[in-house]
Each structure stands twice: as structure tokens, then as C-alpha cells.
PDB file of N, CA and C in Angstrom:
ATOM      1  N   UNK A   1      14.910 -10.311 -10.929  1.00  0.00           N
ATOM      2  CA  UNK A   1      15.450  -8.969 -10.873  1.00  0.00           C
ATOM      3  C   UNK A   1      14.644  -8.169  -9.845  1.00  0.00           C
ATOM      4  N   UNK A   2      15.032  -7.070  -9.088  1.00  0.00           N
ATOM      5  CA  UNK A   2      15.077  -6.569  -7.963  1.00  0.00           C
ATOM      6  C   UNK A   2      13.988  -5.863  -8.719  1.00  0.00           C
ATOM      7  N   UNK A   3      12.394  -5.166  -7.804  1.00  0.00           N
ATOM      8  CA  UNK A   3      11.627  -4.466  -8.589  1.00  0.00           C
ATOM      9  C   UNK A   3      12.249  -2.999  -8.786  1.00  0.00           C
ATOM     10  N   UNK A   4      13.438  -2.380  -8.272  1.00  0.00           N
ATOM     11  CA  UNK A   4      13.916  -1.105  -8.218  1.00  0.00           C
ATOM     12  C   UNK A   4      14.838  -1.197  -9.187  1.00  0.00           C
ATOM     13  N   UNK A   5      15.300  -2.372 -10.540  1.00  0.00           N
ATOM     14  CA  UNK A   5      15.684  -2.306 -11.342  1.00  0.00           C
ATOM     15  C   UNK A   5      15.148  -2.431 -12.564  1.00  0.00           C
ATOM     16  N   UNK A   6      13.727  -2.618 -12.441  1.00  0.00           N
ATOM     17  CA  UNK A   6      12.979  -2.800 -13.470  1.00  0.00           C
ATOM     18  C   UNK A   6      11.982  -1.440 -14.033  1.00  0.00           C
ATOM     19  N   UNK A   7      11.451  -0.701 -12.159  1.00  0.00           N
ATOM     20  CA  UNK A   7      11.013   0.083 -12.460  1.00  0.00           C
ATOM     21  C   UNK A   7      11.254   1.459 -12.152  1.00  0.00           C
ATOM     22  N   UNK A   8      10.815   2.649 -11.946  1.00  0.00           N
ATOM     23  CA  UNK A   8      11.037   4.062 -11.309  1.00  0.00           C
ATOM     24  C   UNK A   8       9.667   4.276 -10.639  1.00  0.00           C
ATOM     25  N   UNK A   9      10.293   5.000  -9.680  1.00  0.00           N
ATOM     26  CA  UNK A   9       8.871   6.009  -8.828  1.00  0.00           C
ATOM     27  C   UNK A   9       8.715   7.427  -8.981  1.00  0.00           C
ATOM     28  N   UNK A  10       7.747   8.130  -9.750  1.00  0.00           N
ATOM     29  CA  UNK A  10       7.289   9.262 -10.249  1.00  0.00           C
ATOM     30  C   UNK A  10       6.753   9.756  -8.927  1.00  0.00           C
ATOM     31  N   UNK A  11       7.318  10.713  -8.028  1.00  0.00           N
ATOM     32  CA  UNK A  11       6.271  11.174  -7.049  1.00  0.00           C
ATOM     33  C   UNK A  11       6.932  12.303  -6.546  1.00  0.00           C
ATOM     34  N   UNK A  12       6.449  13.670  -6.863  1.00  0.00           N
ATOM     35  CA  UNK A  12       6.948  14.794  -6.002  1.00  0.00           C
ATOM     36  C   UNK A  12       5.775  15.393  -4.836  1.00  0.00           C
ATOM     37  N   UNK A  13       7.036  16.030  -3.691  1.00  0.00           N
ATOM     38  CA  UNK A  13       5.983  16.500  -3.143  1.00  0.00           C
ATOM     39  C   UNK A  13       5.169  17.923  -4.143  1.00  0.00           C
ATOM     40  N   UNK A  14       3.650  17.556  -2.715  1.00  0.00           N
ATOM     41  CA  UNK A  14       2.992  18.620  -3.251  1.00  0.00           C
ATOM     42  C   UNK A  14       2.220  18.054  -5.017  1.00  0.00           C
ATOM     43  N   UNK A  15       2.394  17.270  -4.928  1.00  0.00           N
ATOM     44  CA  UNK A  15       1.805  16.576  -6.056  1.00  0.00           C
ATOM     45  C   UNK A  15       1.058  16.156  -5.654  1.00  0.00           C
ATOM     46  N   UNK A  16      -0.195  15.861  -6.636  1.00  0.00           N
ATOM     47  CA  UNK A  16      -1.557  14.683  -6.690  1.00  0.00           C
ATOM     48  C   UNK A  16      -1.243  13.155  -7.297  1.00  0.00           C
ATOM     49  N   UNK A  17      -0.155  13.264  -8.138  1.00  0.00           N
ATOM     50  CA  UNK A  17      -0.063  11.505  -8.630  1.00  0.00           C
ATOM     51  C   UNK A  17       1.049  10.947  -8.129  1.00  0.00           C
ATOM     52  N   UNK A  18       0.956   9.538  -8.444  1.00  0.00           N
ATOM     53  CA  UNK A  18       2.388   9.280  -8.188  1.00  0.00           C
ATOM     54  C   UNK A  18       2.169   7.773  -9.547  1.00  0.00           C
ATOM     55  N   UNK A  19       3.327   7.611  -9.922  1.00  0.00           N
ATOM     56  CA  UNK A  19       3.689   7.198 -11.157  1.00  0.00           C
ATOM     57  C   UNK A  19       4.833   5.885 -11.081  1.00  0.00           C
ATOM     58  N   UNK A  20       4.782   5.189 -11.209  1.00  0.00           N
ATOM     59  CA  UNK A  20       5.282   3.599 -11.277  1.00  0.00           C
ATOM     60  C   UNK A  20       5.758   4.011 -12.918  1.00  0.00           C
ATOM     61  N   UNK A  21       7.339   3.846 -13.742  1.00  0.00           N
ATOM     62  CA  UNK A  21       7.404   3.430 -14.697  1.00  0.00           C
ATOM     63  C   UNK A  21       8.590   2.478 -15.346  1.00  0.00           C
ATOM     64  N   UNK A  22       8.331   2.077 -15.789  1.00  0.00           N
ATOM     65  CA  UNK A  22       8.756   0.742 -16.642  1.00  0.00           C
ATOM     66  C   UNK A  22      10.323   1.357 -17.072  1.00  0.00           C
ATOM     67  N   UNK A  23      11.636   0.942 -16.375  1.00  0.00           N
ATOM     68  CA  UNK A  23      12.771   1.579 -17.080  1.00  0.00           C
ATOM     69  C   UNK A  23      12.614   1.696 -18.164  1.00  0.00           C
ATOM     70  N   UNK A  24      13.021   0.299 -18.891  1.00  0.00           N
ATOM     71  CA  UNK A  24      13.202  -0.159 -20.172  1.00  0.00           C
ATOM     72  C   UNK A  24      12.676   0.818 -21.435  1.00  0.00           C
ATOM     73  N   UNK A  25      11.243   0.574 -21.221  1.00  0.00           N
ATOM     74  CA  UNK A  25      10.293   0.906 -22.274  1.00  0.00           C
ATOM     75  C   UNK A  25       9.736   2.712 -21.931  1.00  0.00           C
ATOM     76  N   UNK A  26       9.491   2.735 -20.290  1.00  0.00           N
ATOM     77  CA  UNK A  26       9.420   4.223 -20.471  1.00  0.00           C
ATOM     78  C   UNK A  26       7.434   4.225 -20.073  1.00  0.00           C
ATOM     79  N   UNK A  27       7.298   3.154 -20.169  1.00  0.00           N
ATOM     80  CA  UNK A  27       5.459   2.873 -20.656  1.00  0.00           C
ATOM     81  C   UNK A  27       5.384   2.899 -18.819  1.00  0.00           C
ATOM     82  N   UNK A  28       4.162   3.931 -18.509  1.00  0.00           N
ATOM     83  CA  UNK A  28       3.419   3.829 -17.121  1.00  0.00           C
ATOM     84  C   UNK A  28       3.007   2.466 -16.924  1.00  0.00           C
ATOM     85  N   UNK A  29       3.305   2.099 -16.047  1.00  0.00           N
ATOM     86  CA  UNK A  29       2.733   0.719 -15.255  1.00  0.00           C
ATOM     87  C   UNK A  29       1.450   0.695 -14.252  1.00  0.00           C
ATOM     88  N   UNK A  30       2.180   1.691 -13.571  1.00  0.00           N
ATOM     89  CA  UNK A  30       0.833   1.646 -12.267  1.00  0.00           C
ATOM     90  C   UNK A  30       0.789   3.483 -12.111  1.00  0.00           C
ATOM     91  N   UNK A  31      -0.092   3.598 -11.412  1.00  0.00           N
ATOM     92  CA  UNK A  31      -1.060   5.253 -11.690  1.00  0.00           C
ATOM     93  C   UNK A  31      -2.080   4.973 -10.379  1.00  0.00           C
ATOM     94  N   UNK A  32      -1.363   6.298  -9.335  1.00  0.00           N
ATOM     95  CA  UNK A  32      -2.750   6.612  -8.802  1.00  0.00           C
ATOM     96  C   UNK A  32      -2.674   8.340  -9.030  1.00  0.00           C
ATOM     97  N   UNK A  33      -3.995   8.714  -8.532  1.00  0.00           N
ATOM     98  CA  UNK A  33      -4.216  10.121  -7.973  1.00  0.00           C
ATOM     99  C   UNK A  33      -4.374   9.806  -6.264  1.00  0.00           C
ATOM    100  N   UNK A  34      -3.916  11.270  -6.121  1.00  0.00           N
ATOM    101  CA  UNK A  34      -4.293  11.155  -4.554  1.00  0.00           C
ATOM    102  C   UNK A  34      -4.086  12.503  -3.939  1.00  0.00           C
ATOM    103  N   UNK A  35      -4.079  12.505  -2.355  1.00  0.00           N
ATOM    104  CA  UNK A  35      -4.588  13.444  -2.073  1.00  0.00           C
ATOM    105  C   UNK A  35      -3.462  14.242  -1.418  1.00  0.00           C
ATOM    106  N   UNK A  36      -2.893  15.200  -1.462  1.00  0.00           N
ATOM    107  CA  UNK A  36      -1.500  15.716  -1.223  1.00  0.00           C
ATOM    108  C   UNK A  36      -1.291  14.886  -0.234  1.00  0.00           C
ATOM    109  N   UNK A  37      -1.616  15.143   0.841  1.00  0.00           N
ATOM    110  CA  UNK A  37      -1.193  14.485   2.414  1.00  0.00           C
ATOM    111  C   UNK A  37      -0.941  13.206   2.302  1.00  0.00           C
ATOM    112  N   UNK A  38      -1.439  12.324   1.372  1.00  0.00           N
ATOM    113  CA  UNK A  38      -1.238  10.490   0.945  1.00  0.00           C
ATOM    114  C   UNK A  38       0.042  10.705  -0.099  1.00  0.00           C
ATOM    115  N   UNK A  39       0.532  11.389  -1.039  1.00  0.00           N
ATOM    116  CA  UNK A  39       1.458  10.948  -1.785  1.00  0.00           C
ATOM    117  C   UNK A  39       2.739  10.523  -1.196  1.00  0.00           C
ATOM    118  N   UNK A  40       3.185  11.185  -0.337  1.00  0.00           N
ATOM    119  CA  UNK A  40       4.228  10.498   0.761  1.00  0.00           C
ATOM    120  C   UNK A  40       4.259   9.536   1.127  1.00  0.00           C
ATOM    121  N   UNK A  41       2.873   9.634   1.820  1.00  0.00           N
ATOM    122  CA  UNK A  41       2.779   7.868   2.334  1.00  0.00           C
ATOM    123  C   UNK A  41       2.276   6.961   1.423  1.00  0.00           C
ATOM    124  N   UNK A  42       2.340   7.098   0.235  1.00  0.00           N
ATOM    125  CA  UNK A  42       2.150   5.705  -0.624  1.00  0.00           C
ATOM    126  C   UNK A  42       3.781   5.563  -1.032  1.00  0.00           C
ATOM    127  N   UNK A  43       4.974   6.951  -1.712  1.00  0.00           N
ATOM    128  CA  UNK A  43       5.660   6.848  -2.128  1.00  0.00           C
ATOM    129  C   UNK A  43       6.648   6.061  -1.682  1.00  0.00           C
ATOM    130  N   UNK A  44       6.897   6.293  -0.163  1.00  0.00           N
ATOM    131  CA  UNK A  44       7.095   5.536   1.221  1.00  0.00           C
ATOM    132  C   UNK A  44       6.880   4.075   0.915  1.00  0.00           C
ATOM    133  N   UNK A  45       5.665   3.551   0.652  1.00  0.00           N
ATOM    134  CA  UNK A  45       5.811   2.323   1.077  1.00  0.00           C
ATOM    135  C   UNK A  45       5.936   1.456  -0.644  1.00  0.00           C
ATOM    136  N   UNK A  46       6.038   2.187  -1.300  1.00  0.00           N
ATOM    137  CA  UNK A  46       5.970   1.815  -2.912  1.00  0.00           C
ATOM    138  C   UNK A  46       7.864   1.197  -3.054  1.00  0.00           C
ATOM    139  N   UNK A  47       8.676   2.461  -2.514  1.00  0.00           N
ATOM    140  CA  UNK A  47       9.861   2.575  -2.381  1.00  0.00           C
ATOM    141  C   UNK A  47      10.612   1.576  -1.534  1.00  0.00           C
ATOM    142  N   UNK A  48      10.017   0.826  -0.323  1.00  0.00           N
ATOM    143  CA  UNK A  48      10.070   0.167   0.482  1.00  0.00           C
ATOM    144  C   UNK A  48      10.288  -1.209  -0.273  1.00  0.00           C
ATOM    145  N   UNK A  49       9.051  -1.737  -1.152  1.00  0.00           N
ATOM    146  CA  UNK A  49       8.700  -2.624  -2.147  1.00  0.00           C
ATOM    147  C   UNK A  49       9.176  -2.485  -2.773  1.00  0.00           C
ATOM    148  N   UNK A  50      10.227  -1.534  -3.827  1.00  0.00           N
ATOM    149  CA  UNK A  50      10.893  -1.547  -5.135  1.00  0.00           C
ATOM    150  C   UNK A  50      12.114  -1.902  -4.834  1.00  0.00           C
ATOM    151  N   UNK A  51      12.679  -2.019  -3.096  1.00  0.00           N
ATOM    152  CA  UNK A  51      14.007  -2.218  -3.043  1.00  0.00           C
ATOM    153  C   UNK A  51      13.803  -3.866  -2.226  1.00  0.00           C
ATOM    154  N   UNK A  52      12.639  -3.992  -1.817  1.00  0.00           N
ATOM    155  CA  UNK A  52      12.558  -5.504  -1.404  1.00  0.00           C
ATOM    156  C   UNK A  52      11.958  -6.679  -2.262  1.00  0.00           C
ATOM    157  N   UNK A  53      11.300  -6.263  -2.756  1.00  0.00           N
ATOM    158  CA  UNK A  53      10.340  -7.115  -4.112  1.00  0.00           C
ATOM    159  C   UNK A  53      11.338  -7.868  -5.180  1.00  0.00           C
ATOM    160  N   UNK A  54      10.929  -8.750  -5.769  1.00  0.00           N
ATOM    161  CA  UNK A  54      10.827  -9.105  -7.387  1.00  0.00           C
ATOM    162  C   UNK A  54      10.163  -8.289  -8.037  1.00  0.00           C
ATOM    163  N   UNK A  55      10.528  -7.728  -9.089  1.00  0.00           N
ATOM    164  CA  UNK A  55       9.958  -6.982 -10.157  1.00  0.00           C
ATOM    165  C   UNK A  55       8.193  -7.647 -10.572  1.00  0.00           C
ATOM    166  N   UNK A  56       8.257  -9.036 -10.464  1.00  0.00           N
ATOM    167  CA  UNK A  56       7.185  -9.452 -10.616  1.00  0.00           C
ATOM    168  C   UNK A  56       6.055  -9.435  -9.641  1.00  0.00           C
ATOM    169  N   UNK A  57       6.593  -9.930  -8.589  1.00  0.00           N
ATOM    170  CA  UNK A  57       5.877  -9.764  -6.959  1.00  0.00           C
ATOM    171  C   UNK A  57       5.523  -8.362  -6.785  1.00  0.00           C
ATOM    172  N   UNK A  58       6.515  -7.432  -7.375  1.00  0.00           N
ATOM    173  CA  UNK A  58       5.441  -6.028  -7.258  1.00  0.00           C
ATOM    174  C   UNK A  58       5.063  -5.539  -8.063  1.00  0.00           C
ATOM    175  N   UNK A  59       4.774  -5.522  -9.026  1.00  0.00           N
ATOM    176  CA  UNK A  59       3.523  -5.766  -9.973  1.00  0.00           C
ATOM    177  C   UNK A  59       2.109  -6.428  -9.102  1.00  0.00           C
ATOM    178  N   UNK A  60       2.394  -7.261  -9.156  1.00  0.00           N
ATOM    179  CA  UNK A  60       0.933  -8.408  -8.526  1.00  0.00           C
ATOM    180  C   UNK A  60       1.026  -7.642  -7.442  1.00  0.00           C
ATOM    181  N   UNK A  61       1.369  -7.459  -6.256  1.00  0.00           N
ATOM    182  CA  UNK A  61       1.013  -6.768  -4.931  1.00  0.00           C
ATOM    183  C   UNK A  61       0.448  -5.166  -4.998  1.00  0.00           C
ATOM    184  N   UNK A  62       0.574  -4.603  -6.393  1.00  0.00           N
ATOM    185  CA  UNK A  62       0.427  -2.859  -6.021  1.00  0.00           C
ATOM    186  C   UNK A  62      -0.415  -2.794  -7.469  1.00  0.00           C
ATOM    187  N   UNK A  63      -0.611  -3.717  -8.524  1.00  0.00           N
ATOM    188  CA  UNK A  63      -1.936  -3.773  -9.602  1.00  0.00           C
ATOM    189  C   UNK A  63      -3.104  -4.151  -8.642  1.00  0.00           C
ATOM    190  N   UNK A  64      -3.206  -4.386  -7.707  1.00  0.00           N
ATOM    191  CA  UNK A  64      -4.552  -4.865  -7.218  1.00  0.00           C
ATOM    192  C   UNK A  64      -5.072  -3.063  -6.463  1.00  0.00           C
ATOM    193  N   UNK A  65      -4.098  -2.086  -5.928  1.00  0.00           N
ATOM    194  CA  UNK A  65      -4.315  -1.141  -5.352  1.00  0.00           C
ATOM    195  C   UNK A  65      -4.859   0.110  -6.558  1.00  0.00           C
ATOM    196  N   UNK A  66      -4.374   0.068  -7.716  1.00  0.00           N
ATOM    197  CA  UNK A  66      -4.062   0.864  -8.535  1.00  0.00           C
ATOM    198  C   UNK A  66      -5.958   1.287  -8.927  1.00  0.00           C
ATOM    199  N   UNK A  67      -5.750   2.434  -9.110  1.00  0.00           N
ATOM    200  CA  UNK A  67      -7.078   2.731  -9.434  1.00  0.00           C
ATOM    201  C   UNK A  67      -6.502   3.762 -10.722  1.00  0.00           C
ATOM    202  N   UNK A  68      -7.419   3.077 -12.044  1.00  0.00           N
ATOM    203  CA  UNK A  68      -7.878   4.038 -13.015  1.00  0.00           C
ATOM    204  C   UNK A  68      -8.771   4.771 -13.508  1.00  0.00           C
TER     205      UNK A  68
END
């Protein structure tokens, strides 16, 4: 399954986070903070990956970035 059917992207501008979540269940997956001027450009390339990925393949490619 396509990762843009498994998950959602939480990210407005002018925001500090941006938010990966789990359709299904609703449960946060992946979590960063960041710095206004970066939320774009992560949302950008997160979005890029949710419409090219396996749901699984992006997981493993964007848990290694994720800082808690």
C-alpha cells in the first residue's frame, strides 16, 4: 500500500512541528520540531515520499530522521 494511504501529513505554515499520522488508528508515527523556515522544506519532501513510497519503506527511511 502506497505510504499516502496509510498515513497523513500534519504541517501548517508558520508552524514549529510537523506530524506524520497513522490513518487508521489516528496514533502519531513520526514527530519533528523545527524551525519555521524548515517546516516547508521537510513537508515538501515528506509529501514527495508519501506519494512515492510503500507505507513500509517510509517508515524505515524518515524513523531514522525523526528526533524525540
Amino acid at each position: 500500500m502506497k505510504a499516502n494511504r496509510a498515513y497523513e501529513l500534519l504541517a501548517r505554515r508558520g508552524e514549529r512541528h510537523v506530524e506524520v499520522v497513522e490513518i487508521d488508528s489516528g496514533e502519531v508515527v513520526l514527530f519533528w520540531d523545527t524551525r519555521p523556515g524548515d517546516t516547508g522544506r521537510l513537508a515538501r519532501a515528506l509529501r514527495a515520499d508519501l506519494a512515492g513510497l510503500e507505507a513500509d519503506e517510509f517508515l524505515i527511511k524518515w524513523q531514522r530522521y525523526e528526533v524525540r
